[in-house]
C-alpha atoms as a PDB file:
ATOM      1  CA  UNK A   1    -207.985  35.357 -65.050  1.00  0.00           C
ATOM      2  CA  UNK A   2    -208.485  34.832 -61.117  1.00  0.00           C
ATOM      3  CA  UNK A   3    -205.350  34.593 -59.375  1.00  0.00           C
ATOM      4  CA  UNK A   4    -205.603  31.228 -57.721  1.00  0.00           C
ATOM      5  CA  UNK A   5    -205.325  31.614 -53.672  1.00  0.00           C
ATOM      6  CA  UNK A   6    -202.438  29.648 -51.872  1.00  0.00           C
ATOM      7  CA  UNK A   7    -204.270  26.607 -50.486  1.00  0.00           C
ATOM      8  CA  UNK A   8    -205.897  26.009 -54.775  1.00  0.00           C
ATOM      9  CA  UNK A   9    -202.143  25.275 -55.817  1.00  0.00           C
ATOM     10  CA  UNK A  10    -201.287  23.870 -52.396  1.00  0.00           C
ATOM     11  CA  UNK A  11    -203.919  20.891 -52.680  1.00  0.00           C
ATOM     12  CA  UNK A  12    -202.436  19.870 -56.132  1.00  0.00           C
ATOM     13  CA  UNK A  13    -201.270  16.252 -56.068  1.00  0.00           C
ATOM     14  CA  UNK A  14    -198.015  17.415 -57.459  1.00  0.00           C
ATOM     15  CA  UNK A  15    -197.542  20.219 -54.455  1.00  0.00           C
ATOM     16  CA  UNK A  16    -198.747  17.683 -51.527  1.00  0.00           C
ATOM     17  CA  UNK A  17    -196.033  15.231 -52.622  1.00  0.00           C
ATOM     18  CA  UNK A  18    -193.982  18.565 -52.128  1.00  0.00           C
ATOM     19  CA  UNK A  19    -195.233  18.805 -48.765  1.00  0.00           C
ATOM     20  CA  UNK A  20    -195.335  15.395 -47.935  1.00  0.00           C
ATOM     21  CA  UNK A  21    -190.726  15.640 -48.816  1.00  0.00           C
ATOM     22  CA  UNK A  22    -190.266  18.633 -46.866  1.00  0.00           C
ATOM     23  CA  UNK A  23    -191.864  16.786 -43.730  1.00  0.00           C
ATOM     24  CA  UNK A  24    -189.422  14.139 -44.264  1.00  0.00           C
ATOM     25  CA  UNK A  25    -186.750  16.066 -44.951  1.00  0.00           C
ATOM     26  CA  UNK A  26    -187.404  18.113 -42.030  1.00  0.00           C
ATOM     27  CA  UNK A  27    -187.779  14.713 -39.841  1.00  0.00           C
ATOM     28  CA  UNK A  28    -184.542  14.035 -40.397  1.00  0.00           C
ATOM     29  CA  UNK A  29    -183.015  17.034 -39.392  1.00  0.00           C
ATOM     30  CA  UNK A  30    -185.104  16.939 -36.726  1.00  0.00           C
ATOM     31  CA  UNK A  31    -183.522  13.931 -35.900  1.00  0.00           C
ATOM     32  CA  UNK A  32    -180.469  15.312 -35.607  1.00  0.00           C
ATOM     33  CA  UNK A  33    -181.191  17.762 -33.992  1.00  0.00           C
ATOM     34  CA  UNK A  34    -182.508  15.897 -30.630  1.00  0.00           C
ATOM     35  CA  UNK A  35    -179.036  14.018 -31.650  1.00  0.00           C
ATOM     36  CA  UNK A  36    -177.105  16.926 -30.479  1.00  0.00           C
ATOM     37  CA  UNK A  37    -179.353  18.063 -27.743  1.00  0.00           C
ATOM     38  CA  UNK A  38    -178.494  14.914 -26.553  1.00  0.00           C
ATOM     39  CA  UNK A  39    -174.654  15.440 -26.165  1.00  0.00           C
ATOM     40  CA  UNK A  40    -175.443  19.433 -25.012  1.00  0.00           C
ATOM     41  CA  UNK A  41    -176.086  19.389 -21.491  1.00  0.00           C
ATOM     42  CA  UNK A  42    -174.150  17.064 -19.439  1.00  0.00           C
ATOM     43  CA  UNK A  43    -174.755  16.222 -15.557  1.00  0.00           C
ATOM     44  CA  UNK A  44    -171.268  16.591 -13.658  1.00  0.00           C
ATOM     45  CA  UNK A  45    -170.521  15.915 -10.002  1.00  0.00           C
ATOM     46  CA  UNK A  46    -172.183  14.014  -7.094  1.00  0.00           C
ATOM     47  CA  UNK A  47    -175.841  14.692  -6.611  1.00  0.00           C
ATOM     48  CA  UNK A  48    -176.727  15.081  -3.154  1.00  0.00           C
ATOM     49  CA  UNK A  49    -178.226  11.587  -2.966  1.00  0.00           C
ATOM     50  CA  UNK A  50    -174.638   9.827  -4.427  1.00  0.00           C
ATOM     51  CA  UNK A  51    -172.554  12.041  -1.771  1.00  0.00           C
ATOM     52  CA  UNK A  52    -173.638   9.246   1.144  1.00  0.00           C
ATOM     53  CA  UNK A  53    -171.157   6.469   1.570  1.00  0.00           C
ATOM     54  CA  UNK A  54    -171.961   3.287  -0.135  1.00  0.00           C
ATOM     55  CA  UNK A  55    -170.510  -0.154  -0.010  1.00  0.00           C
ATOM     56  CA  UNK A  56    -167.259  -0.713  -1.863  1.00  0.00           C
ATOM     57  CA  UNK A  57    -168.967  -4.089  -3.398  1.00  0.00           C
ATOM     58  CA  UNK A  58    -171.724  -1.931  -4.906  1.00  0.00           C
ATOM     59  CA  UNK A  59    -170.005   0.507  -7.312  1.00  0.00           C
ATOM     60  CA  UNK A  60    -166.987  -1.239  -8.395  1.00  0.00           C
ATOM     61  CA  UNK A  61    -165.651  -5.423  -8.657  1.00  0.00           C
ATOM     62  CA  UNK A  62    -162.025  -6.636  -8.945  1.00  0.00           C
ATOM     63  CA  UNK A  63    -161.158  -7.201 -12.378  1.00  0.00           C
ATOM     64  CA  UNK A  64    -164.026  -5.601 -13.937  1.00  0.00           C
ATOM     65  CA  UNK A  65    -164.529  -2.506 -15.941  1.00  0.00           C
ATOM     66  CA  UNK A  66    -165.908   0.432 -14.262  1.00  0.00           C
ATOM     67  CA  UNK A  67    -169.389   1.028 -16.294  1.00  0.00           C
ATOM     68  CA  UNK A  68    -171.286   3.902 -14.581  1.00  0.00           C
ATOM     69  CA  UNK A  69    -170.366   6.701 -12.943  1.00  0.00           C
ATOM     70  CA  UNK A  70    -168.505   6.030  -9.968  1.00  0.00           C
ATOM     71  CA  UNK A  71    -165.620   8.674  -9.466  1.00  0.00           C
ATOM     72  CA  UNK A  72    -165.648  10.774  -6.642  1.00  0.00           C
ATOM     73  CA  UNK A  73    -168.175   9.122  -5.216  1.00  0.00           C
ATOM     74  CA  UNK A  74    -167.779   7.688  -1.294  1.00  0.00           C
ATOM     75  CA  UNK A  75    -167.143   4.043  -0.001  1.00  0.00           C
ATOM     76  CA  UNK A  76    -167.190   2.195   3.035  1.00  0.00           C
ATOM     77  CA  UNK A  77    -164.774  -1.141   2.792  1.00  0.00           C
ATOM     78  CA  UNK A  78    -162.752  -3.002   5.506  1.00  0.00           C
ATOM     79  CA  UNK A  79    -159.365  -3.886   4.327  1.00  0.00           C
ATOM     80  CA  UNK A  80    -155.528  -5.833   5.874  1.00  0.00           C
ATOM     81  CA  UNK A  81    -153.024  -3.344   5.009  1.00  0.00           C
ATOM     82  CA  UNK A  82    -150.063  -4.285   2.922  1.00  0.00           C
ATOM     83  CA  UNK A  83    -147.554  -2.263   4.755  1.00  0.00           C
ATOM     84  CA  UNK A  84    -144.295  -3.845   2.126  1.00  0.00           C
ATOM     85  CA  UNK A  85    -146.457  -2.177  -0.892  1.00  0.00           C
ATOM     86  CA  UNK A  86    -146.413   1.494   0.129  1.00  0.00           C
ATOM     87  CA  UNK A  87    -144.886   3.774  -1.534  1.00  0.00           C
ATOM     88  CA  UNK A  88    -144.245   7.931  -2.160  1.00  0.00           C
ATOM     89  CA  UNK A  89    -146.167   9.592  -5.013  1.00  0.00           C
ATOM     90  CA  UNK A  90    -145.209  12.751  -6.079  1.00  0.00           C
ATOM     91  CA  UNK A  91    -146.344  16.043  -7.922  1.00  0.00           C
ATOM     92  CA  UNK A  92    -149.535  15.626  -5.768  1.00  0.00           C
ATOM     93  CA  UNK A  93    -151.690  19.506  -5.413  1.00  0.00           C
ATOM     94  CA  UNK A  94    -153.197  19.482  -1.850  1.00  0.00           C
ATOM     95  CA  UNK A  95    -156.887  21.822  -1.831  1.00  0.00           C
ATOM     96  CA  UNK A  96    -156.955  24.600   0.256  1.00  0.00           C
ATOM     97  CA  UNK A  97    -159.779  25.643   2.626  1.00  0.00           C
ATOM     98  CA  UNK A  98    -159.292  28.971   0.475  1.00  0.00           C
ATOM     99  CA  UNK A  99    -159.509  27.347  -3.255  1.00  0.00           C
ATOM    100  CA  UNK A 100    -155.849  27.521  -3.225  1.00  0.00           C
ATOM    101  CA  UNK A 101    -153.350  24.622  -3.759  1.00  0.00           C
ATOM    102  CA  UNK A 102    -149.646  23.446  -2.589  1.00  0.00           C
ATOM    103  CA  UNK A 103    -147.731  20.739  -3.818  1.00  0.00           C
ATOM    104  CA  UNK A 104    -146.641  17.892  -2.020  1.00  0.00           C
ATOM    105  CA  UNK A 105    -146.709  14.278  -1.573  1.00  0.00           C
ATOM    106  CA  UNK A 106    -149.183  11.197  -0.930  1.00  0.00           C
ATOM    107  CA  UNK A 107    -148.265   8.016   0.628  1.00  0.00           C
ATOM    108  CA  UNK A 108    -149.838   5.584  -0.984  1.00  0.00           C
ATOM    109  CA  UNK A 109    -150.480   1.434   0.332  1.00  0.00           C
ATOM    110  CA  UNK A 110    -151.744  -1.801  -1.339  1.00  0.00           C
ATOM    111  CA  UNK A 111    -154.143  -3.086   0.801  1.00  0.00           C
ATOM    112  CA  UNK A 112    -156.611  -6.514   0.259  1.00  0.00           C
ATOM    113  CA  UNK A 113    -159.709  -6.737   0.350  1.00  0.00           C
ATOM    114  CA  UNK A 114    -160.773 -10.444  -0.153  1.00  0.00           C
ATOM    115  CA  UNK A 115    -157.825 -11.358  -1.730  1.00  0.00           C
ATOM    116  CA  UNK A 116    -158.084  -8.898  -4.087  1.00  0.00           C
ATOM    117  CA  UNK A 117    -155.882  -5.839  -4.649  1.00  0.00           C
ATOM    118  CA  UNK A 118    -156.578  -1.989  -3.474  1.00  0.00           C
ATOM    119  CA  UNK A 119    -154.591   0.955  -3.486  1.00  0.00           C
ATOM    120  CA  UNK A 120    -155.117   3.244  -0.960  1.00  0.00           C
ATOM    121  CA  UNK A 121    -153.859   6.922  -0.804  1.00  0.00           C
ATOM    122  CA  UNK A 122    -153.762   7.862   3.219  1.00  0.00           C
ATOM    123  CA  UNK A 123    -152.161  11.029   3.600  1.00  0.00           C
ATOM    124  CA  UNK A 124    -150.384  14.218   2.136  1.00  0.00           C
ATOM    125  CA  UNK A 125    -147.574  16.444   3.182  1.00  0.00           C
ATOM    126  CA  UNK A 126    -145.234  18.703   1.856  1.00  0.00           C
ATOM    127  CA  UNK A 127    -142.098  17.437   3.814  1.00  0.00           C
ATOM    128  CA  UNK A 128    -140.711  14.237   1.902  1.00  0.00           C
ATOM    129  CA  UNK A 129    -139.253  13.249   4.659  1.00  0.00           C
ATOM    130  CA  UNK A 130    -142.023  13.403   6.841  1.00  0.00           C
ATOM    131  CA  UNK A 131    -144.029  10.830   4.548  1.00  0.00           C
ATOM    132  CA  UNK A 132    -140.727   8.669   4.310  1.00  0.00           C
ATOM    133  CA  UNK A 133    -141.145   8.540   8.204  1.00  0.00           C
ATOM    134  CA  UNK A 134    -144.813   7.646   8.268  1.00  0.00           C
ATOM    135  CA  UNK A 135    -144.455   5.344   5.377  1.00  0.00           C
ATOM    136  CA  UNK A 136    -141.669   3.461   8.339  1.00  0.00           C
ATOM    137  CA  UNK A 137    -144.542   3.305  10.612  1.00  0.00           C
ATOM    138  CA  UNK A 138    -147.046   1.376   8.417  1.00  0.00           C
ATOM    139  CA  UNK A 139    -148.025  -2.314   9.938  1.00  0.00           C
ATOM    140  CA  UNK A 140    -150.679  -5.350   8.300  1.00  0.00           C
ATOM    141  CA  UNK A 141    -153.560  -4.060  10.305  1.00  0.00           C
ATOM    142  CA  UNK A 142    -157.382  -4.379   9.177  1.00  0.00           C
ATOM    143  CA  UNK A 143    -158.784  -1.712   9.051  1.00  0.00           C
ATOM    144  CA  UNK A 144    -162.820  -0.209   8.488  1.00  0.00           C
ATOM    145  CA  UNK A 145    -162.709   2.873   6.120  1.00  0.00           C
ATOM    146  CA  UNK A 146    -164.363   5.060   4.462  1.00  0.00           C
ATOM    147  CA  UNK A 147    -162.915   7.167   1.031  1.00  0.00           C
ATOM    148  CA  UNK A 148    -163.311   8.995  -2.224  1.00  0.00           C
ATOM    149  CA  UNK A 149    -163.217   6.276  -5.357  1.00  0.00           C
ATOM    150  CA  UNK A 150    -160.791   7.835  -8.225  1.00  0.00           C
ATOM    151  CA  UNK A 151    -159.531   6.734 -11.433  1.00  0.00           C
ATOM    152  CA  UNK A 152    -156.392   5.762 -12.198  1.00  0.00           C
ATOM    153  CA  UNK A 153    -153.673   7.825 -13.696  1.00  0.00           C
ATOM    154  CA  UNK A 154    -151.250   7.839 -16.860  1.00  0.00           C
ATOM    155  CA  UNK A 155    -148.114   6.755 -15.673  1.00  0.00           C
ATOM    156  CA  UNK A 156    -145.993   9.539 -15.575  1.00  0.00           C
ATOM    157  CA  UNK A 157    -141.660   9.287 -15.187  1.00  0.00           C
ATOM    158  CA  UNK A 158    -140.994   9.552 -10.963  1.00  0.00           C
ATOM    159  CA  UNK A 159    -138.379  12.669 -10.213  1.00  0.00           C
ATOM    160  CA  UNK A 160    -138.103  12.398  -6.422  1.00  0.00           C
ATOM    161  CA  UNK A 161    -140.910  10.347  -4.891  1.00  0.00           C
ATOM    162  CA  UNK A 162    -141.075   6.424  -5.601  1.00  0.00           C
ATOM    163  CA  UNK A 163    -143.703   7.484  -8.745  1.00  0.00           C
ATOM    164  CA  UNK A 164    -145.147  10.588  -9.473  1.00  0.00           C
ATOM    165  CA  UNK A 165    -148.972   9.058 -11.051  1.00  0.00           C
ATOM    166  CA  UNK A 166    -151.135   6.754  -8.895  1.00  0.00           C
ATOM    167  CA  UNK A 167    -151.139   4.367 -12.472  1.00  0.00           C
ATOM    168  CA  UNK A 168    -152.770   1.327 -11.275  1.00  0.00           C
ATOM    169  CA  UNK A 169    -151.501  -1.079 -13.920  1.00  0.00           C
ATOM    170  CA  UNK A 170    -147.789  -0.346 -12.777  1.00  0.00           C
ATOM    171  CA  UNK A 171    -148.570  -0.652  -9.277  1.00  0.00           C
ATOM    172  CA  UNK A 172    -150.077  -3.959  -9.521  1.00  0.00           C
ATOM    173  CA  UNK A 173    -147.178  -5.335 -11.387  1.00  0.00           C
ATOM    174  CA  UNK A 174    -145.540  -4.073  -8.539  1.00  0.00           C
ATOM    175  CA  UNK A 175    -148.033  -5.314  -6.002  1.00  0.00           C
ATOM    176  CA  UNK A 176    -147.132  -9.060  -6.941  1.00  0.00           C
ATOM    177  CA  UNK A 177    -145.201 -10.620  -9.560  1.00  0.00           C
ATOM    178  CA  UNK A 178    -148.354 -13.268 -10.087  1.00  0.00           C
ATOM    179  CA  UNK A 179    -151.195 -12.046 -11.829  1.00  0.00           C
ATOM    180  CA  UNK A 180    -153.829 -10.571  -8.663  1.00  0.00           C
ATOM    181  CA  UNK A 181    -157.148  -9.426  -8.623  1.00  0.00           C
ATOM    182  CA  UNK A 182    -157.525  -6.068  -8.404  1.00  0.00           C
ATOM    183  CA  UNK A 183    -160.077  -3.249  -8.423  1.00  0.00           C
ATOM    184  CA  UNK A 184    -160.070  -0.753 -11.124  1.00  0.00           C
ATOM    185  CA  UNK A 185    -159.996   2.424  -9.286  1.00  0.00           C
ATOM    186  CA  UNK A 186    -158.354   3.488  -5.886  1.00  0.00           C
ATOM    187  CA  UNK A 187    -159.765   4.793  -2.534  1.00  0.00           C
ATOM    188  CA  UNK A 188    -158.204   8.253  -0.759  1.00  0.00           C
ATOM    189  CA  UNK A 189    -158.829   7.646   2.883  1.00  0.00           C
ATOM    190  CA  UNK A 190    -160.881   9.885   4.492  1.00  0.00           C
ATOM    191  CA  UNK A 191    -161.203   7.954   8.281  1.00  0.00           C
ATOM    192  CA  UNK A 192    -159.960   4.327   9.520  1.00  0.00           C
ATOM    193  CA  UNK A 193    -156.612   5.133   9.826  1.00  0.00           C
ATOM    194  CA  UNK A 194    -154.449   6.802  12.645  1.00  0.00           C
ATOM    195  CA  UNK A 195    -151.443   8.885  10.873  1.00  0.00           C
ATOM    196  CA  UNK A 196    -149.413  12.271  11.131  1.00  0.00           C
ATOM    197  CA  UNK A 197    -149.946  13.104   7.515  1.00  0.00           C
ATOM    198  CA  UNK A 198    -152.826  15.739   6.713  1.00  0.00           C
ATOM    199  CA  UNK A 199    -155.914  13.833   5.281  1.00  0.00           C
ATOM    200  CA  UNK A 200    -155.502  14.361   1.004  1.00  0.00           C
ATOM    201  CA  UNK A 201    -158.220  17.199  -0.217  1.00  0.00           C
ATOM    202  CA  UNK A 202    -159.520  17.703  -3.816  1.00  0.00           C
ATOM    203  CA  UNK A 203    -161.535  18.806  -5.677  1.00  0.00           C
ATOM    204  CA  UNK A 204    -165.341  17.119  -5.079  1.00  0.00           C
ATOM    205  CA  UNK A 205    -167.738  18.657  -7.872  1.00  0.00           C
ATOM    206  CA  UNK A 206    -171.311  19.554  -6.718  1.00  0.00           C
ATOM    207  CA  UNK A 207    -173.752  17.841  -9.377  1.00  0.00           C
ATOM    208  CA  UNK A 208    -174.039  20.219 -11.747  1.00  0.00           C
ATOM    209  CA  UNK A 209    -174.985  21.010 -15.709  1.00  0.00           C
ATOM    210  CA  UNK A 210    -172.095  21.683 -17.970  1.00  0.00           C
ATOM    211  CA  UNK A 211    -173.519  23.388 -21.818  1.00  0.00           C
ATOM    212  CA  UNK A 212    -171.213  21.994 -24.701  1.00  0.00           C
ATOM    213  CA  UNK A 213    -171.820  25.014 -26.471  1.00  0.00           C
ATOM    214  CA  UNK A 214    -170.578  23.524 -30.125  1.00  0.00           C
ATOM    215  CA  UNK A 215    -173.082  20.747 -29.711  1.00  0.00           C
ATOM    216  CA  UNK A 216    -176.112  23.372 -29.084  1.00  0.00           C
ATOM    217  CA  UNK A 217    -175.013  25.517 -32.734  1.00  0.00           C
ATOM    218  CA  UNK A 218    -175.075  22.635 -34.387  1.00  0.00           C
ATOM    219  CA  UNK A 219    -178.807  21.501 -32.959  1.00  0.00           C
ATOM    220  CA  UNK A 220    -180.186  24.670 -33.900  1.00  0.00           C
ATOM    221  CA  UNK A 221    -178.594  24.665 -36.943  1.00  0.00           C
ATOM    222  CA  UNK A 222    -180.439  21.313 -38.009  1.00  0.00           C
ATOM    223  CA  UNK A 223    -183.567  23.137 -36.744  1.00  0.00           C
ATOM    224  CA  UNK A 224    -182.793  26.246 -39.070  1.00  0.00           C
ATOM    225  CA  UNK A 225    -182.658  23.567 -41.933  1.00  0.00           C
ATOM    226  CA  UNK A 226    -185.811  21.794 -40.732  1.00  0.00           C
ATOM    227  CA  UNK A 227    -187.419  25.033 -41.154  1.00  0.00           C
ATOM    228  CA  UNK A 228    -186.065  25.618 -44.270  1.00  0.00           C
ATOM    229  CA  UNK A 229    -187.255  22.666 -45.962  1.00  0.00           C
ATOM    230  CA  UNK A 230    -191.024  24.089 -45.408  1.00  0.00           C
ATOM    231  CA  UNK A 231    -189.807  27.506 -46.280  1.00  0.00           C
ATOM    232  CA  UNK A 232    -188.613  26.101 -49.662  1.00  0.00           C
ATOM    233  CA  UNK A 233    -191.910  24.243 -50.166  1.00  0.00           C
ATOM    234  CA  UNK A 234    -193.751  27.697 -49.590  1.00  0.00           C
ATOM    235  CA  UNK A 235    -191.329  29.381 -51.496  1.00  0.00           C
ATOM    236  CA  UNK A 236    -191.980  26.602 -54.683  1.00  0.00           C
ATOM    237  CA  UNK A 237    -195.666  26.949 -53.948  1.00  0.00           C
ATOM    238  CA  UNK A 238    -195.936  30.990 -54.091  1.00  0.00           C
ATOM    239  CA  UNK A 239    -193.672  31.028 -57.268  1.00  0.00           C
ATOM    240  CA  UNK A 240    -196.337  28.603 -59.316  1.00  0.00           C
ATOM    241  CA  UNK A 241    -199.013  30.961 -58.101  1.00  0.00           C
ATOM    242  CA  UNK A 242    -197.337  34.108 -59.265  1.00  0.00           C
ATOM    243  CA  UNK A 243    -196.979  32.141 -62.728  1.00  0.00           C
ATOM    244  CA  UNK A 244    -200.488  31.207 -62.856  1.00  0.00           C
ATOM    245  CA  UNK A 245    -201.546  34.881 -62.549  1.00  0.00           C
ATOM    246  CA  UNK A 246    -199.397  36.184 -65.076  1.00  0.00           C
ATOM    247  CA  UNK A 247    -200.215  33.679 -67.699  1.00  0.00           C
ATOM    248  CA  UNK A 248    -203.148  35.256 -69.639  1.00  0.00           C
ATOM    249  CA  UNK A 249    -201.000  38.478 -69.919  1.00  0.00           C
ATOM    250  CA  UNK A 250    -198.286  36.363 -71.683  1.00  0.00           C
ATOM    251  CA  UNK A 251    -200.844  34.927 -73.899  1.00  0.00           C
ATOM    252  CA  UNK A 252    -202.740  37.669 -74.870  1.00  0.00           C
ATOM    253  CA  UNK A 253    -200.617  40.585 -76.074  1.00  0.00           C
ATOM    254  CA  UNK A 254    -203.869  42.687 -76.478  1.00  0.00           C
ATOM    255  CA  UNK A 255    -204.742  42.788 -73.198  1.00  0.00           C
ATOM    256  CA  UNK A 256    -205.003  46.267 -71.350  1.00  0.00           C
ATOM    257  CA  UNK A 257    -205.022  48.130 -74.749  1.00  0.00           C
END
């Protein structure tokens, strides 16, 4: 008997319904695969085009959740000073023009901005007693800024300074003893002020792509199985060929003598 060829056991009904699974199969994987490529490469930083100052009102509202990326990002606001809400933060790492770091302090203001609360941080310095002076100094004066937005921070327990986090939910409580609005993030000055403190420095990441290198195993792990669903449908479709040749053999115990 003629050994059928691959594509003669292929075309059966029974092996196109094989087919016709393993393409499903492998859609699914596939699937989950772009799932994971997905949640692989991640864009950090400020782009080029988010590193110009924007309007305050733009990015971020009082009282309502921050939504998109905003962090790090530069604002332009004009703001009255609230010179009886300024306090000392401590545990605060000043960037050096080198990459290195010292510890120190920020002085830290409410300020209002239509009625509606925002901290400021204005200036670092590793002399406590230097920002005690300076915080002395601080009047109700408008003022036209501009600064980096940042998150607020877990509240941490204060060991020297007034507060050692710049926790926005404890300062507002602070702030007033009245509910306030408030914005959701706080502004380190970069301009707008005149001060004797050294203008705070961190850490501004370049846009860049970060590789979650778990996340890009896993995708081509789905795309091994993908592959392996038509590899098992070969694999199914070979074997019944290899049957069909040896069947007369089987059958016919004379054969060959």
């Amino acid at each position: 008997m003629t050994q059928p060829s691959f594509w003669e056991v292929a075309r059966r009904p029974k092996w196109i319904g094989g087919l016709a699974t393993a393409l499903l199969v492998a859609a699914v994987f596939s699937l989950l695969m772009q799932w994971q490529l997905s949640r692989t490469f991640n864009t950090v930083g400020v782009s080029v085009e988010e590193a110009a100052p924007r309007p305050l009102e733009e990015l971020i509202s009082p009282n309502q959740p921050i939504d998109k990326p905003v962090y790090d990002r530069l604002v332009t606001f004009s703001a009255t000073l609230d010179s009886s809400n300024s306090y000392i933060v401590g545990g605060r790492l000043q960037l050096n023009a080198d990459g290195s770091t010292r510890n120190g302090y920020w002085l830290i203001s409410n300020s209002l901005v239509d009625d509606a609360s925002l901290t400021l941080a204005i200036g670092f310095s590793e002399d406590l007693e230097l920002v005690r002076a300076i915080q002395k100094k601080l009047t109700d004066i408008e003022i036209s800024t501009v600064g980096y937005l940042e998150p607020s921070e877990p509240v941490e327990a204060a060991q020297v300074a007034d507060f050692d986090s710049v926790a926005l939910g404890q300062l507002v409580n602070i702030y007033s003893s009245t509910p306030i609005a408030s914005y959701p993030a706080y502004v380190i000055l970069q301009s707008g002020l005149e001060h004797d403190l050294e203008p705070i420095t961190i850490g501004i990441r370049q846009q860049e792509i970060e590789i979650n290198w778990l996340t890009a195993f896993y995708a081509v792990e789905w795309a091994f199985f993908a592959l392996a669903a038509f590899y098992l449908w070969w694999r199914l479709v070979m074997d019944q060929r290899a049957r069909e040749s040896q069947e007369p053999a089987i059958d016919d115990p004379n054969q060959g003598a």
